[in-house]
Protein backbone atom coordinates (compact mmCIF):
# COMPACT_ATOMS: atom_id res chain seq x y z
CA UNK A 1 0.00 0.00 0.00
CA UNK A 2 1.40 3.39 -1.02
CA UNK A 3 1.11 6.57 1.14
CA UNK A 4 -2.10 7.78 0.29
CA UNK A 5 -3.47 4.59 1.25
CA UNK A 6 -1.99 4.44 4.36
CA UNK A 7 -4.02 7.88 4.86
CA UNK A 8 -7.03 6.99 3.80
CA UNK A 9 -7.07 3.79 6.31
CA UNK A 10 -6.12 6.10 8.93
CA UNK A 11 -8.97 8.36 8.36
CA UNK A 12 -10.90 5.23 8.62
CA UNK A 13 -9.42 4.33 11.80
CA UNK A 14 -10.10 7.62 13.47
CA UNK A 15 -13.68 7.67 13.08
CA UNK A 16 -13.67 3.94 14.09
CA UNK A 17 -11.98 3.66 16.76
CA UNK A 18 -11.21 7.61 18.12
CA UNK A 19 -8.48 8.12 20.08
CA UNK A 20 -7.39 4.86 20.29
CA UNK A 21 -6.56 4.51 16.15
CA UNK A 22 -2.45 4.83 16.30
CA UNK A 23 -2.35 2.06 18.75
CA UNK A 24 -4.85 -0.53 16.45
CA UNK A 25 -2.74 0.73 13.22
CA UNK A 26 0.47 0.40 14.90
CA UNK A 27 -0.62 -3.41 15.76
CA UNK A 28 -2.09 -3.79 12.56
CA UNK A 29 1.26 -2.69 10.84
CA UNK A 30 3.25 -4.61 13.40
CA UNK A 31 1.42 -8.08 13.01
CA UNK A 32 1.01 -7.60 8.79
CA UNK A 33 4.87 -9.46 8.79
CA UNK A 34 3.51 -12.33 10.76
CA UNK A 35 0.53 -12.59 8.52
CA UNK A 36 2.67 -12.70 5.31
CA UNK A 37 5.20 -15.01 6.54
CA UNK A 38 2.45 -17.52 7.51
CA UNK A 39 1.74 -17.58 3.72
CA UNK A 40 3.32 -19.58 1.27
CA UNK A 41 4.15 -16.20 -0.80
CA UNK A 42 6.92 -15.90 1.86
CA UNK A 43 9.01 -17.75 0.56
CA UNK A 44 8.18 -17.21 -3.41
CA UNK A 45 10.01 -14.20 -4.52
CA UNK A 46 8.76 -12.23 -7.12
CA UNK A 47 6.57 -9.11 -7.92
CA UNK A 48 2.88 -10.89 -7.35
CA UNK A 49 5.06 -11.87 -3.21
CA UNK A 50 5.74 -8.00 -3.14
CA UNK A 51 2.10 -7.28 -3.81
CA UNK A 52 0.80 -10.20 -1.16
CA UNK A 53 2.99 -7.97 0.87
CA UNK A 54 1.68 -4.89 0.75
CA UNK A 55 -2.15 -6.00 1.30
CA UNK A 56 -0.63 -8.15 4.63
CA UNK A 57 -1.93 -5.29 6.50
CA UNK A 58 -5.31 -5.58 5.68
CA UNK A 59 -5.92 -9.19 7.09
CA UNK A 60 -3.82 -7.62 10.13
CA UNK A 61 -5.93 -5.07 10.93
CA UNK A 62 -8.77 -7.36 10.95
CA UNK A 63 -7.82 -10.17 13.05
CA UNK A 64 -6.61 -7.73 15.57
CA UNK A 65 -9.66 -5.88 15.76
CA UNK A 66 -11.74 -9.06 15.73
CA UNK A 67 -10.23 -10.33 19.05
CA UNK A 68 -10.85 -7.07 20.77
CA UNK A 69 -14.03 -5.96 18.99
CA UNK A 70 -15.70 -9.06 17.39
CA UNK A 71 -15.71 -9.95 13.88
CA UNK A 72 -18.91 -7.65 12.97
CA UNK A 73 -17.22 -4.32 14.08
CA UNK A 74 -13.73 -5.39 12.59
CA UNK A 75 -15.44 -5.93 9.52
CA UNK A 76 -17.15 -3.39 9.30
CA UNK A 77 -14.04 -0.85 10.13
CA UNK A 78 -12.31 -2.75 7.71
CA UNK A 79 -15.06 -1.89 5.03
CA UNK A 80 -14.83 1.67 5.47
CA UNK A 81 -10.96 1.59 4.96
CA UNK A 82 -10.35 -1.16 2.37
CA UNK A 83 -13.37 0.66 0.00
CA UNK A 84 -11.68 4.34 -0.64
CA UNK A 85 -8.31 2.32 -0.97
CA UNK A 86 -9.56 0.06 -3.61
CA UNK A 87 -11.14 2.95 -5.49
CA UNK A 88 -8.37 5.37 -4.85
CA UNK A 89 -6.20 2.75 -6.36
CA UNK A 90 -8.53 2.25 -9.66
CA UNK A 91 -9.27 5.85 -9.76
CA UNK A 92 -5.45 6.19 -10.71
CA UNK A 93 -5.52 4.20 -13.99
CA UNK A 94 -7.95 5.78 -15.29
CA UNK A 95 -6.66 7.76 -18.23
CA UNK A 96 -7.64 10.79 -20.46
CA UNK A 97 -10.64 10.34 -22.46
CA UNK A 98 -9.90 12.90 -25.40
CA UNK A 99 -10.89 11.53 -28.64
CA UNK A 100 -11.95 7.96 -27.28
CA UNK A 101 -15.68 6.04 -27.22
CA UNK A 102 -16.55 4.94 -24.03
CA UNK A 103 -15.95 1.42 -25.01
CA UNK A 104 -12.29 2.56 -25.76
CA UNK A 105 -11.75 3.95 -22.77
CA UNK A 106 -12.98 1.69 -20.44
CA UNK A 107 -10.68 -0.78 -22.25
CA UNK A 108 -7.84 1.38 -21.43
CA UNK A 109 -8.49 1.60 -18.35
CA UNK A 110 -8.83 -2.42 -18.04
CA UNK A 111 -5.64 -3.07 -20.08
CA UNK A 112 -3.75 -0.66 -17.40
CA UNK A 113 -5.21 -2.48 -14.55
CA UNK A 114 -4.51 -5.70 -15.63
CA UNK A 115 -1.39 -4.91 -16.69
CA UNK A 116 0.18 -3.11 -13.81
CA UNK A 117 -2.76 -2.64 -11.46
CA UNK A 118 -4.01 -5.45 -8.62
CA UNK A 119 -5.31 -7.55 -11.19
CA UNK A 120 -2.31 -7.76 -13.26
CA UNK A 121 -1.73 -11.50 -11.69
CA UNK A 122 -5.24 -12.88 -11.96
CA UNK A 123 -6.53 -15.34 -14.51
CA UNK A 124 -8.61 -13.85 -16.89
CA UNK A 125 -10.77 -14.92 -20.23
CA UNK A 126 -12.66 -12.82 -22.54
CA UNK A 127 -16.35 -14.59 -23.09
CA UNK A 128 -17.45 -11.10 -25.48
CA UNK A 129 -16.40 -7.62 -26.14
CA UNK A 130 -17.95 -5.60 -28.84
CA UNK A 131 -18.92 -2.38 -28.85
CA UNK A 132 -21.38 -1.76 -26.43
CA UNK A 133 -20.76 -5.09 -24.31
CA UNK A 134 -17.37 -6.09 -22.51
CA UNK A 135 -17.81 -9.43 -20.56
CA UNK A 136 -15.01 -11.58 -19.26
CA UNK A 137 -14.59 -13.92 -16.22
CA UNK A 138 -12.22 -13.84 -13.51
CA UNK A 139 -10.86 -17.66 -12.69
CA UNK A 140 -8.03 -17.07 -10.25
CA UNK A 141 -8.34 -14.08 -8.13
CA UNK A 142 -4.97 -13.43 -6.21
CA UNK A 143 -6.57 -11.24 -3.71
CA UNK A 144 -9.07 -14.79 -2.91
CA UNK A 145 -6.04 -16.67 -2.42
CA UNK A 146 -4.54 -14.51 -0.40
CA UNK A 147 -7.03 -13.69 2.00
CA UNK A 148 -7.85 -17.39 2.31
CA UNK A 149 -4.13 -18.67 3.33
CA UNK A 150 -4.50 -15.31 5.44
CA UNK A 151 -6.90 -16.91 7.51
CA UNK A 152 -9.67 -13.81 6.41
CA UNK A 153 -11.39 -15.37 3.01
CA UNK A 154 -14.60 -12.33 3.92
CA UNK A 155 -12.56 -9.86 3.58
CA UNK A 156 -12.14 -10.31 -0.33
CA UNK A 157 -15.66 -9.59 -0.51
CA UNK A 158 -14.79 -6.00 0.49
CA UNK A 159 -12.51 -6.04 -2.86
CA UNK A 160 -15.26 -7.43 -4.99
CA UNK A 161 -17.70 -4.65 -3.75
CA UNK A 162 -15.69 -1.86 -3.90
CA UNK A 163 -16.29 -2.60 -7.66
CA UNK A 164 -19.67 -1.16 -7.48
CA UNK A 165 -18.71 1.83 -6.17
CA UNK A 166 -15.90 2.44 -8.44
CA UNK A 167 -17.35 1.97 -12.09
CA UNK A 168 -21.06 3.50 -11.64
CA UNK A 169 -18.60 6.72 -11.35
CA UNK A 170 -15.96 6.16 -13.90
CA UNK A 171 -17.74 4.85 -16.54
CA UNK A 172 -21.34 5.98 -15.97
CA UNK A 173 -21.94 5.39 -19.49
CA UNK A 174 -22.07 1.45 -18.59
CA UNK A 175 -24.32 -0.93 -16.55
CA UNK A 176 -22.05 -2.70 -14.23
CA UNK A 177 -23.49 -6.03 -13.35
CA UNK A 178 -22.42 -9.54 -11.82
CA UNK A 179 -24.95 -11.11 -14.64
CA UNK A 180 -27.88 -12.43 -12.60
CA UNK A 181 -25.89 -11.85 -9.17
CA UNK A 182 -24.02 -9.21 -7.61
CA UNK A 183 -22.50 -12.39 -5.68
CA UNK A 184 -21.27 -14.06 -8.80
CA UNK A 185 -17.87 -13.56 -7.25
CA UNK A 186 -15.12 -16.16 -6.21
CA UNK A 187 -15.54 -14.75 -2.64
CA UNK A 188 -18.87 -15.60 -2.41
CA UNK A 189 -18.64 -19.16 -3.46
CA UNK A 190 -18.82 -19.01 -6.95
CA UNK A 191 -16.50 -20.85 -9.27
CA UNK A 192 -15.33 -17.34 -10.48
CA UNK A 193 -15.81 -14.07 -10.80
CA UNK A 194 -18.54 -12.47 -13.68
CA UNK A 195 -17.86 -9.03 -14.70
CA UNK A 196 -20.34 -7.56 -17.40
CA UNK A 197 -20.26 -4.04 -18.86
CA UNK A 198 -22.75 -2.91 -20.99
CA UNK A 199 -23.73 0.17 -22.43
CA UNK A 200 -26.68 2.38 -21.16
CA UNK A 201 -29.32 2.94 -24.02
């Protein structure tokens, strides 16, 4: 996680947890090594073990909070922080959209993602992209895996719905669907992940 997020979790934190936020973060940040080491990323260099890395804190902060709070305050403290990171972090690959359809731009903004965004190590396939429809599935989500070996599998569902927050503003000219469930998601069970753009009449 860069600076900024490390701000926005803090903010997050604060109106949380009040005073008390620099101690839980300080844990959080502490305990994130033990986390990552318990993985099997630990001992797999490389940049997708960097990235595992960097989200260690995440599953931190939430097993600490759970054994002082309970699981349904961590998570939802979690939620507030993990959302405007996720955007934040999509929000930055999203590039100019001088002379380009919308179809062409949210492809742009997919091809940066994938390519040096969080999703750059997932398993992808195309199933139809045309111009007004862009439809693929995610098969192996590293963020899943993660969070699973992590001992925190819920928390990818955080992840999955910070989705719907993120595109509805980025690319209003596109219906941003699941297909026939928002849960149609590898964190909720499903044998991947759906992701269907199409565009608004």
């Amino acid at each position: 996680m860069n600076t900024n997020d490390i701000k926005l979790i803090r903010a997050a934190f604060k109106e949380s947890l009040g005073p008390s936020w620099p101690l839980w973060l300080a844990r959080s940040g502490l305990y994130s090594s033990t986390v990552f080491k318990n993985t099997h990323w630990a001992s797999t260099p490389g940049e997708e073990s960097k990235f595992v890395k960097r989200m260690a804190i995440a599953p931190a902060a939430y097993l600490k909070l759970s054994e002082r709070f309970g699981k349904e305050k961590a998570y939802t403290v979690m939620e507030r922080a993990l959302v405007p990171v996720s955007v934040d972090d999509m929000q930055g690959f999203v590039g100019s959209s001088a002379g380009m359809t919308a179809m062409e731009r949210l492809l742009a903004f997919l091809e940066a993602y994938n390519t040096k965004g969080a999703t750059q190590f997932n398993d992808k396939e195309v199933l139809q992209q045309d111009d007004s429809t862009c439809h693929f599935v995610v098969k192996r989500c590293v963020v899943w895996d993660f969070m699973q070996e992590a001992g925190t599998p819920g928390l990818t569902r955080i992840f999955c719905e910070s989705d719907h927050v993120f595109f509805p503003k980025a690319f209003p000219e596109f219906e941003f669907t699941r297909g026939e469930s928002r849960e149609n998601t590898l964190a909720y069970g499903n044998s991947q992940c759906e992701c269907l753009f199409k565009k608004k009449a």
